[in-house]
PDB file of N, CA and C in Angstrom:
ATOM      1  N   UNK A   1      56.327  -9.595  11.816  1.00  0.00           N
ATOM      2  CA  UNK A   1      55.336 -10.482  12.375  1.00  0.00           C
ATOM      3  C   UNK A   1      54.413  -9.738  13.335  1.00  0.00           C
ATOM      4  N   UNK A   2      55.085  -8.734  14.077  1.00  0.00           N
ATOM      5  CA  UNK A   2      53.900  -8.413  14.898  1.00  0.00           C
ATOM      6  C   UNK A   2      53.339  -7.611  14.359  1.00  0.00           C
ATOM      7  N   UNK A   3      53.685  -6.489  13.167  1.00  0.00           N
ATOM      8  CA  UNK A   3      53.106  -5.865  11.968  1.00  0.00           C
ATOM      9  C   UNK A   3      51.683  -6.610  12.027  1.00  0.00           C
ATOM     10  N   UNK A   4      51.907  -7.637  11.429  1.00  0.00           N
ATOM     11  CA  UNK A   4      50.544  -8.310  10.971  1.00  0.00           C
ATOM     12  C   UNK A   4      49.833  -8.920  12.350  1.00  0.00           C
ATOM     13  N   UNK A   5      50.058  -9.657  13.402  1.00  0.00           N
ATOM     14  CA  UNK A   5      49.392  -9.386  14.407  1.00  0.00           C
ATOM     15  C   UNK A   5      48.427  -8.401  14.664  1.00  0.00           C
ATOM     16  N   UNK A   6      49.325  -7.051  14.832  1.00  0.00           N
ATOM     17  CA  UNK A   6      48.616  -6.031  14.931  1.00  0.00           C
ATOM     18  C   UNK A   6      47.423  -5.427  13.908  1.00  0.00           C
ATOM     19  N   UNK A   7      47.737  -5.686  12.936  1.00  0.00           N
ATOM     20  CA  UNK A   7      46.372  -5.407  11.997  1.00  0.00           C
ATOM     21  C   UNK A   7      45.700  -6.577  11.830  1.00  0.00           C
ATOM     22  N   UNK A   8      45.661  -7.482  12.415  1.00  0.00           N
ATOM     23  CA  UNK A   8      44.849  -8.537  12.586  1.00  0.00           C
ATOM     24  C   UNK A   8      43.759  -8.095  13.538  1.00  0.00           C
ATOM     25  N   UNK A   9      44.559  -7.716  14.928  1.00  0.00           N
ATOM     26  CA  UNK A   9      43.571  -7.592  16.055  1.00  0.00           C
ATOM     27  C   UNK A   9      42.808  -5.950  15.475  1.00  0.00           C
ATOM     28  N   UNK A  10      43.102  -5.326  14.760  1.00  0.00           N
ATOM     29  CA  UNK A  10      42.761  -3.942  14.046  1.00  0.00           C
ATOM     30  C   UNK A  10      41.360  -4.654  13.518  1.00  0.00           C
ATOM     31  N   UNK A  11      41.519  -5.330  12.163  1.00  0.00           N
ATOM     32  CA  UNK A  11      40.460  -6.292  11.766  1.00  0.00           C
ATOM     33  C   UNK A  11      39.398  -7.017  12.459  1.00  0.00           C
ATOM     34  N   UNK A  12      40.127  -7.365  13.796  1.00  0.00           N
ATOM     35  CA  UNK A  12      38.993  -7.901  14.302  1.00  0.00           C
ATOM     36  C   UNK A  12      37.885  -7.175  14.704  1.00  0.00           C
ATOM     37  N   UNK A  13      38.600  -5.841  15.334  1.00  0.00           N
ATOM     38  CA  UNK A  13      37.661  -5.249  16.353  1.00  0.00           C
ATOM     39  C   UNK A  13      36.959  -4.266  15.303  1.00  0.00           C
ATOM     40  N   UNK A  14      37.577  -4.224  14.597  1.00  0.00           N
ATOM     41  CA  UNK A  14      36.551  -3.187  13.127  1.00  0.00           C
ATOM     42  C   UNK A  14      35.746  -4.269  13.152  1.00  0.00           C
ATOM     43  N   UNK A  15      35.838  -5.390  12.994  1.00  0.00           N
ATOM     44  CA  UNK A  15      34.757  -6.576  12.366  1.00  0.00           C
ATOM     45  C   UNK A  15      33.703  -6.836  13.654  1.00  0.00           C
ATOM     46  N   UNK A  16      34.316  -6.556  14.966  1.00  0.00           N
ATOM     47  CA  UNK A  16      32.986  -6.389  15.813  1.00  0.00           C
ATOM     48  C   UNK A  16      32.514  -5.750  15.949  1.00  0.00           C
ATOM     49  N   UNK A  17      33.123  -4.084  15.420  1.00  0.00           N
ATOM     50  CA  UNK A  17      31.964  -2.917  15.604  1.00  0.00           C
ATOM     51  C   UNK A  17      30.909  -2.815  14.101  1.00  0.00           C
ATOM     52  N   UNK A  18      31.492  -3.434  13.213  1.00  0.00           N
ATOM     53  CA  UNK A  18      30.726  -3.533  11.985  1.00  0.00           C
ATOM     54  C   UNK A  18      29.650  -4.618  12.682  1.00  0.00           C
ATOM     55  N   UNK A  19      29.490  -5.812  13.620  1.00  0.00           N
ATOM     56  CA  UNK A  19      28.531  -6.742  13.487  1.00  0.00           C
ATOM     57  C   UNK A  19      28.018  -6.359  14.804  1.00  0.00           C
ATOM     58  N   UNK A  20      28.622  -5.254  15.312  1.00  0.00           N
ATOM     59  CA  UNK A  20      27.623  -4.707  16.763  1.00  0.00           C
ATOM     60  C   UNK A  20      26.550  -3.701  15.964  1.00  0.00           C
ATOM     61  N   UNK A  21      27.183  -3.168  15.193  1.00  0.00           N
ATOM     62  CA  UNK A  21      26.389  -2.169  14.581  1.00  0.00           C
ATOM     63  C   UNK A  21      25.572  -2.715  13.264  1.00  0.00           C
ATOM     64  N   UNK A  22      25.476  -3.889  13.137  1.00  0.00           N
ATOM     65  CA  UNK A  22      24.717  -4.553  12.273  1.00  0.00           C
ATOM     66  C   UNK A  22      23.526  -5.005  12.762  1.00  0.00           C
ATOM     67  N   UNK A  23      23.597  -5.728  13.864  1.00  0.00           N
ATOM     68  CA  UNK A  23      22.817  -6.052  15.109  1.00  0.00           C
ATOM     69  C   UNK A  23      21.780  -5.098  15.637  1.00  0.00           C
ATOM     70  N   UNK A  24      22.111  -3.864  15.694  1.00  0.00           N
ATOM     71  CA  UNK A  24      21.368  -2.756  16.174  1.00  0.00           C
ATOM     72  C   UNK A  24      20.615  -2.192  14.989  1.00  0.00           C
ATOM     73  N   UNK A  25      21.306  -2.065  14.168  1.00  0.00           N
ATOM     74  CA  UNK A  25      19.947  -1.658  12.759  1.00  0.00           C
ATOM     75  C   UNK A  25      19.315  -3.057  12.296  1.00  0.00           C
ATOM     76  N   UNK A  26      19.583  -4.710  12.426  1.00  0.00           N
ATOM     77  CA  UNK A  26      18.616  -5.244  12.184  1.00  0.00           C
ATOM     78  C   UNK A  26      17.283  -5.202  13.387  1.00  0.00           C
ATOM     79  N   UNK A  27      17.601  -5.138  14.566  1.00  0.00           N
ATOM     80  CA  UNK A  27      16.897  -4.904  16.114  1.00  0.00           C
ATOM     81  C   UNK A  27      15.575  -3.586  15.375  1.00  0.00           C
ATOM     82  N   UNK A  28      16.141  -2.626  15.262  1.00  0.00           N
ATOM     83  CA  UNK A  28      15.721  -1.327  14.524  1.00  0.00           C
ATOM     84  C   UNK A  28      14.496  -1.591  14.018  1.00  0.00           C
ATOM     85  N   UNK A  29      15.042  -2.293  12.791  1.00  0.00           N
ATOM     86  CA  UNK A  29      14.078  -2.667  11.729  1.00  0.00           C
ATOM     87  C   UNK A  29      13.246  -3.994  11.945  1.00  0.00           C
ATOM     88  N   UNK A  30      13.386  -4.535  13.183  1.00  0.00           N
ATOM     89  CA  UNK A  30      12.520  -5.446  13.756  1.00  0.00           C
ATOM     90  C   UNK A  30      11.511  -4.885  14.351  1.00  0.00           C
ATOM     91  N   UNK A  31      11.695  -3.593  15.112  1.00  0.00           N
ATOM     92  CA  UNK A  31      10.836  -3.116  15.659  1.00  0.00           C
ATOM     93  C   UNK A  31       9.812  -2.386  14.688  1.00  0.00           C
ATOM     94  N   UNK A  32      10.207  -2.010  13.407  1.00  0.00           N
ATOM     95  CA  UNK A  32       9.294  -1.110  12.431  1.00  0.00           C
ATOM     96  C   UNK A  32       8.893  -1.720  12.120  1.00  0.00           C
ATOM     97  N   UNK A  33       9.156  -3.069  11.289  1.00  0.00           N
ATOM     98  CA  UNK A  33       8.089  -4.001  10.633  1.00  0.00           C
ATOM     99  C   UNK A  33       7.046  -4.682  11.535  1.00  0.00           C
ATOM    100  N   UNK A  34       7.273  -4.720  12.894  1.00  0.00           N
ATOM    101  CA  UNK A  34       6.367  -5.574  14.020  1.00  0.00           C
ATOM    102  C   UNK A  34       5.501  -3.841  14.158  1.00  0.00           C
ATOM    103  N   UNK A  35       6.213  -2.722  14.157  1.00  0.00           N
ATOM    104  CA  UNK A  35       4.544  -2.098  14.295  1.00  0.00           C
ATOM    105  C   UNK A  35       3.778  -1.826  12.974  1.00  0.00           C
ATOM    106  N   UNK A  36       4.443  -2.026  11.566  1.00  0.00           N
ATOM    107  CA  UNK A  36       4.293  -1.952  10.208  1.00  0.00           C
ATOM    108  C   UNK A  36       2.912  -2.992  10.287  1.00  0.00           C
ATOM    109  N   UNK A  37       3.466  -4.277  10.764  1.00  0.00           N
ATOM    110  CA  UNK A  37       2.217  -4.894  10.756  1.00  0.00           C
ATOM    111  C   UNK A  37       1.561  -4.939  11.882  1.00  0.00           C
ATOM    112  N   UNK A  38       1.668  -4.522  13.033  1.00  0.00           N
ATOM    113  CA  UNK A  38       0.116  -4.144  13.954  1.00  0.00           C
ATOM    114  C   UNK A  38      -0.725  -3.102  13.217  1.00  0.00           C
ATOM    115  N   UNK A  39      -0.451  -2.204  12.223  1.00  0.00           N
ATOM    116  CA  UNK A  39      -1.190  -1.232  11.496  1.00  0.00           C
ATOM    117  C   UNK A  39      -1.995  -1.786  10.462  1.00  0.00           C
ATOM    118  N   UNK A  40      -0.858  -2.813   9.753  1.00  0.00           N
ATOM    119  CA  UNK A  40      -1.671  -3.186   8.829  1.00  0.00           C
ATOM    120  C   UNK A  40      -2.883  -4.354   9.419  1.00  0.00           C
ATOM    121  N   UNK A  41      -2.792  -5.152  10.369  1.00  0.00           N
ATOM    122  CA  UNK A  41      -3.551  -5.753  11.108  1.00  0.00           C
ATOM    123  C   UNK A  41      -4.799  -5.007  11.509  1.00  0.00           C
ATOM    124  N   UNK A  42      -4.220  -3.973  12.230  1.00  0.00           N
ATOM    125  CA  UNK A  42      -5.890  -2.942  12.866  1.00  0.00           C
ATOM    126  C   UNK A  42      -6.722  -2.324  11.117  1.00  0.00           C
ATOM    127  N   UNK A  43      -5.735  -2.355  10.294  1.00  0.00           N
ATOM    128  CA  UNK A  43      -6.733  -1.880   8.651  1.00  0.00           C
ATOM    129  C   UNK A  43      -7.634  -2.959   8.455  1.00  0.00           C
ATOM    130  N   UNK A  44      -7.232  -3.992   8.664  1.00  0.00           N
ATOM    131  CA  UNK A  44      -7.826  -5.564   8.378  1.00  0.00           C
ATOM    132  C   UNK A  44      -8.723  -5.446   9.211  1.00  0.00           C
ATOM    133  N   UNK A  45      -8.787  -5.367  10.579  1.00  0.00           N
ATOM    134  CA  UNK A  45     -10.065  -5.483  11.167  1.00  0.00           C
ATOM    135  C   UNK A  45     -10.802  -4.818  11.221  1.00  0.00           C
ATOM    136  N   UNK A  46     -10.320  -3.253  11.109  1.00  0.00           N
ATOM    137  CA  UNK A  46     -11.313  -2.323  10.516  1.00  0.00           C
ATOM    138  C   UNK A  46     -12.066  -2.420   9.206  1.00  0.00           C
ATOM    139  N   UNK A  47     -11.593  -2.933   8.118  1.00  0.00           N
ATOM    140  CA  UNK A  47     -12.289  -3.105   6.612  1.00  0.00           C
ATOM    141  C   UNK A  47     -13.151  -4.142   6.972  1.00  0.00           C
ATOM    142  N   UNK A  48     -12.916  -5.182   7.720  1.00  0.00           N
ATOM    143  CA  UNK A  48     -13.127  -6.665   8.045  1.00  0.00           C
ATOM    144  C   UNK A  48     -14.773  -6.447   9.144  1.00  0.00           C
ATOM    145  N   UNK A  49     -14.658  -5.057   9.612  1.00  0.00           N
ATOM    146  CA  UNK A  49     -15.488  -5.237  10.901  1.00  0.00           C
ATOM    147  C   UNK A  49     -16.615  -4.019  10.046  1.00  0.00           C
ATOM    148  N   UNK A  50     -16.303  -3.327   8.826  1.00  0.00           N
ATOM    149  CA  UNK A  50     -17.227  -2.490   7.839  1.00  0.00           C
ATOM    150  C   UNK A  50     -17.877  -3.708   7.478  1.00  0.00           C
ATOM    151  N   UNK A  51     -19.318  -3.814   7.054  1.00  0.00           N
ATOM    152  CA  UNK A  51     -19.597  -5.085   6.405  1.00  0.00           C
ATOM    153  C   UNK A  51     -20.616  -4.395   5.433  1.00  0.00           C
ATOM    154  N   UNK A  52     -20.560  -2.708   4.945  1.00  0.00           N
ATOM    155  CA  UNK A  52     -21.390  -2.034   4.864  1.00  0.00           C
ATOM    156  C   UNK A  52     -21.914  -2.348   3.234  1.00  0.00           C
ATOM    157  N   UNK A  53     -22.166  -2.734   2.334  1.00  0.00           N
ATOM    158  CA  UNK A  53     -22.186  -3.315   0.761  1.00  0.00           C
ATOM    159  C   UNK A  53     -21.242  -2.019  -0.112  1.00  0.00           C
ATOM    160  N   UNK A  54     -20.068  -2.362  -1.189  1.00  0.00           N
ATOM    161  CA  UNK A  54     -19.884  -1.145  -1.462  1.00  0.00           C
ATOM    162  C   UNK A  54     -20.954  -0.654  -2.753  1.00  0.00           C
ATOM    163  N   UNK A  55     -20.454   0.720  -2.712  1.00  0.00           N
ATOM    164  CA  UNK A  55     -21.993   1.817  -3.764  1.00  0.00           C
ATOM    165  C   UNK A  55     -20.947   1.309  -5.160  1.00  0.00           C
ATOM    166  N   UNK A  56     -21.713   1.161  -6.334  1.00  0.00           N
ATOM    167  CA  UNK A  56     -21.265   1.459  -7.451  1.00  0.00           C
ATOM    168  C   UNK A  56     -22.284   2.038  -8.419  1.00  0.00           C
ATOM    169  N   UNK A  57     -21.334   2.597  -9.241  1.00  0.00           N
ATOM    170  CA  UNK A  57     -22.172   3.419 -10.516  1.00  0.00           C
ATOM    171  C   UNK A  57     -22.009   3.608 -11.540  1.00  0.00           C
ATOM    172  N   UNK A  58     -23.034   3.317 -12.459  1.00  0.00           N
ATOM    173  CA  UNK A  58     -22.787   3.299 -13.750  1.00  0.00           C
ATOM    174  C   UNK A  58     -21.806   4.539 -14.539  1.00  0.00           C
ATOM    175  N   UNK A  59     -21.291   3.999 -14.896  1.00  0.00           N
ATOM    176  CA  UNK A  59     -20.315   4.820 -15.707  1.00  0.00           C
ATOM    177  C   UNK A  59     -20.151   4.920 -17.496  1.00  0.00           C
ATOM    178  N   UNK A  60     -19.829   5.324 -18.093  1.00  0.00           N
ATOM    179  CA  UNK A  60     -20.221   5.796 -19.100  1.00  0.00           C
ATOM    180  C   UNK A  60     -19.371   4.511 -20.175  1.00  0.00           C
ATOM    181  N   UNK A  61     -18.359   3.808 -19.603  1.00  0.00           N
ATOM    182  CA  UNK A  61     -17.604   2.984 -19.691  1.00  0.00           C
ATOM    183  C   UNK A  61     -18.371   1.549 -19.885  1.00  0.00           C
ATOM    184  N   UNK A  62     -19.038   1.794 -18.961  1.00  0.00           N
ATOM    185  CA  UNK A  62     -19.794   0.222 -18.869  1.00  0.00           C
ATOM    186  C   UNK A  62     -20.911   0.130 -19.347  1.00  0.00           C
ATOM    187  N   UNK A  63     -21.572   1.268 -20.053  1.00  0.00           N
ATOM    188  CA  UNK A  63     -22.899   1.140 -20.716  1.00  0.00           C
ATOM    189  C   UNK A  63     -23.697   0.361 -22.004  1.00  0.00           C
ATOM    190  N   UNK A  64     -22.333   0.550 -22.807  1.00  0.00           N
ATOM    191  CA  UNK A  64     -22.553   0.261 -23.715  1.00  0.00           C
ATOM    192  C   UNK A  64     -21.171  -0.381 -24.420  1.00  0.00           C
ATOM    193  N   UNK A  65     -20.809  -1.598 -23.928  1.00  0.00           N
ATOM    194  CA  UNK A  65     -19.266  -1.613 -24.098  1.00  0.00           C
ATOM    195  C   UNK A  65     -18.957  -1.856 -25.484  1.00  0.00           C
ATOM    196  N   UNK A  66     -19.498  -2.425 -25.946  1.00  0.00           N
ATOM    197  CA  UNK A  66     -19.914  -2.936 -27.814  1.00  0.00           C
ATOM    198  C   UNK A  66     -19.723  -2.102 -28.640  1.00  0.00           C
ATOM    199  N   UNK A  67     -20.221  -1.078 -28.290  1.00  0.00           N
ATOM    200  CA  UNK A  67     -20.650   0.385 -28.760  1.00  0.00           C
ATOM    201  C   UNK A  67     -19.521   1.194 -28.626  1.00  0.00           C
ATOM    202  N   UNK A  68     -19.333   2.426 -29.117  1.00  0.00           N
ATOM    203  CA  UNK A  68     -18.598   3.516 -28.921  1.00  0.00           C
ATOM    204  C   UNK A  68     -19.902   4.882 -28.418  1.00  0.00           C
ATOM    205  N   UNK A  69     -19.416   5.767 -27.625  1.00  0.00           N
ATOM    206  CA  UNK A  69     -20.420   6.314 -27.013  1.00  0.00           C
ATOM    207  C   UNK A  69     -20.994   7.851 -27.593  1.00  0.00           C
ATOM    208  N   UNK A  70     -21.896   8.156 -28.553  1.00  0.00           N
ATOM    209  CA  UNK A  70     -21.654   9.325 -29.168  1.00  0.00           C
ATOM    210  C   UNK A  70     -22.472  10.607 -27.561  1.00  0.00           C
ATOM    211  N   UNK A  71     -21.432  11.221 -27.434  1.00  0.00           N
ATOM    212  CA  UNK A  71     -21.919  12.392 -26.211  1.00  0.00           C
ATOM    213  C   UNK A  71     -22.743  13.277 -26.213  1.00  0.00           C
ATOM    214  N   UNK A  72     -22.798  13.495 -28.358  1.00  0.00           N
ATOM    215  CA  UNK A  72     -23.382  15.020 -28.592  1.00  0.00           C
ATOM    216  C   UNK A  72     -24.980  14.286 -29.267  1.00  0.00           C
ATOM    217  N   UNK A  73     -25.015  13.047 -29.031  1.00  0.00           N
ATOM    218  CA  UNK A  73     -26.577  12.956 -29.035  1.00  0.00           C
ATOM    219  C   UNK A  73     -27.549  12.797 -27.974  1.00  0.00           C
ATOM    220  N   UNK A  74     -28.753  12.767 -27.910  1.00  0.00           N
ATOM    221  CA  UNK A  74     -29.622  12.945 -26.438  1.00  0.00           C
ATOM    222  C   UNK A  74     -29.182  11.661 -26.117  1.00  0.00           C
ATOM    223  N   UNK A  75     -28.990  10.474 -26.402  1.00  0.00           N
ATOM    224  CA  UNK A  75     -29.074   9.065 -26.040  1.00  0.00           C
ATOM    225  C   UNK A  75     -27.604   9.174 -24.951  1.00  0.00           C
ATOM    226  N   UNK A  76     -26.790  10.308 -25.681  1.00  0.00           N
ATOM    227  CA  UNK A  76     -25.351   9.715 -25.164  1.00  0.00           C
ATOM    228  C   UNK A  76     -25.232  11.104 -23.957  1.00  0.00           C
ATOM    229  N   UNK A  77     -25.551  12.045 -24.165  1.00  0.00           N
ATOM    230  CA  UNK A  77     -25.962  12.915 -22.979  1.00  0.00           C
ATOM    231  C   UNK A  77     -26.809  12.279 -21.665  1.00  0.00           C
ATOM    232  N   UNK A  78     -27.667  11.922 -21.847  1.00  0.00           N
ATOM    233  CA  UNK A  78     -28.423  10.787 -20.857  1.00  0.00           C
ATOM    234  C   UNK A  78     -27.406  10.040 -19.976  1.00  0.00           C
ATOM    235  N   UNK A  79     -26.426   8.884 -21.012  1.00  0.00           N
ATOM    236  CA  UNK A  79     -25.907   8.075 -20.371  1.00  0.00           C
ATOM    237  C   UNK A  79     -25.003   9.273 -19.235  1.00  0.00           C
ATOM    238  N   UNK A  80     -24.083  10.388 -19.831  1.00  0.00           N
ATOM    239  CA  UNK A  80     -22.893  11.257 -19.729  1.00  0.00           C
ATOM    240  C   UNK A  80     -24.030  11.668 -18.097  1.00  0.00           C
ATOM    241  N   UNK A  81     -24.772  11.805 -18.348  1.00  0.00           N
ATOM    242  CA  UNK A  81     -25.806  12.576 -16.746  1.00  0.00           C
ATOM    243  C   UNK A  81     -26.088  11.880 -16.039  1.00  0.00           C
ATOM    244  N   UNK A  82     -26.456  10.436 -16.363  1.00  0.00           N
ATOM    245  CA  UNK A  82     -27.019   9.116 -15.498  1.00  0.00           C
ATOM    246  C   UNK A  82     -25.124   9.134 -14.555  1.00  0.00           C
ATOM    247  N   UNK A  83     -24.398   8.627 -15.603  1.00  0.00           N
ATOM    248  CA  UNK A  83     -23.275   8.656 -14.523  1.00  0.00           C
ATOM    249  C   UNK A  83     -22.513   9.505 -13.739  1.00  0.00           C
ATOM    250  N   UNK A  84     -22.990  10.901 -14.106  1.00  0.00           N
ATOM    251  CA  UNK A  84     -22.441  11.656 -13.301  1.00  0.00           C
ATOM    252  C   UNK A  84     -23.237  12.243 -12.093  1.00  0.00           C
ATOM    253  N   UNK A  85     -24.422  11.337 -11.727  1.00  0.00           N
ATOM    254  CA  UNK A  85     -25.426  11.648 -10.573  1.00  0.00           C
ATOM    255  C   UNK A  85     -24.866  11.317  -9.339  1.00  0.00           C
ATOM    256  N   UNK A  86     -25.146  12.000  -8.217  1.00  0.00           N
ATOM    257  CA  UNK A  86     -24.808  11.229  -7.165  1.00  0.00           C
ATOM    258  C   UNK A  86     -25.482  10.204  -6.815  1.00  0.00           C
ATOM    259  N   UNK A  87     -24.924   8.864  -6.116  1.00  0.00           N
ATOM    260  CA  UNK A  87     -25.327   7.826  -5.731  1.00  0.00           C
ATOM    261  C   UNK A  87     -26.264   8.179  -4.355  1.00  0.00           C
ATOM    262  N   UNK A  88     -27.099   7.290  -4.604  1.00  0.00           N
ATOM    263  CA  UNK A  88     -28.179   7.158  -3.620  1.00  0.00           C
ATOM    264  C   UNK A  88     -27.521   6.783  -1.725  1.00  0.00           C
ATOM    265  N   UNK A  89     -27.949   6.854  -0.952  1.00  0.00           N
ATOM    266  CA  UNK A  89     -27.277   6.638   0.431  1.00  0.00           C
ATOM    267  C   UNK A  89     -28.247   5.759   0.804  1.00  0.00           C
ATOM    268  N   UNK A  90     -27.573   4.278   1.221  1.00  0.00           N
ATOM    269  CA  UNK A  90     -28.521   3.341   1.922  1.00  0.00           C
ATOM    270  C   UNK A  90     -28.080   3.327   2.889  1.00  0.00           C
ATOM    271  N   UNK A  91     -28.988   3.273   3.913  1.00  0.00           N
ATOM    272  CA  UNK A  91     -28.804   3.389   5.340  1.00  0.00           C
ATOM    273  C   UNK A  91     -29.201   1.858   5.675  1.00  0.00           C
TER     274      UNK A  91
END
């Protein structure tokens, strides 16, 4: 009987250092996700506070979607150069 007593109170106190030490890595990981999202928060107001229009450009993809694009004729060289120009900078 006191056999089992004794690995009772064994059990217990394993079972409080398992839920002390459970406690401290959820604490842990409270603190990473609360600065996880102050970061992702300051991205938001930074993208949020850009209001700048974004650039896009024709691509060789979107020209002619119907179509298949032949490269080695002037028509399809054109498109192949139009999209590989740099975009204009609006200020």
């Amino acid at each position: 009987m006191a056999q089992c007593e004794a690995n009772a109170t064994q059990d217990m106190a394993a079972l409080a250092c398992a839920m002390a030490t459970l406690m401290q890595n959820i604490s842990d990981l409270t603190v990473q996700v609360t600065a996880m999202n102050n970061n992702v928060n300051n991205l938001v107001q930074q993208v949020e506070g850009n209001n700048a229009p974004a650039a896009f450009a024709l691509s060789p993809g979107l020209t002619a979607v119907d179509e298949l694009i032949d490269y080695r004729t002037k028509h399809g060289a054109a498109i192949s150069q139009e999209a590989k120009s740099a975009l204009p900078c609006f200020v």
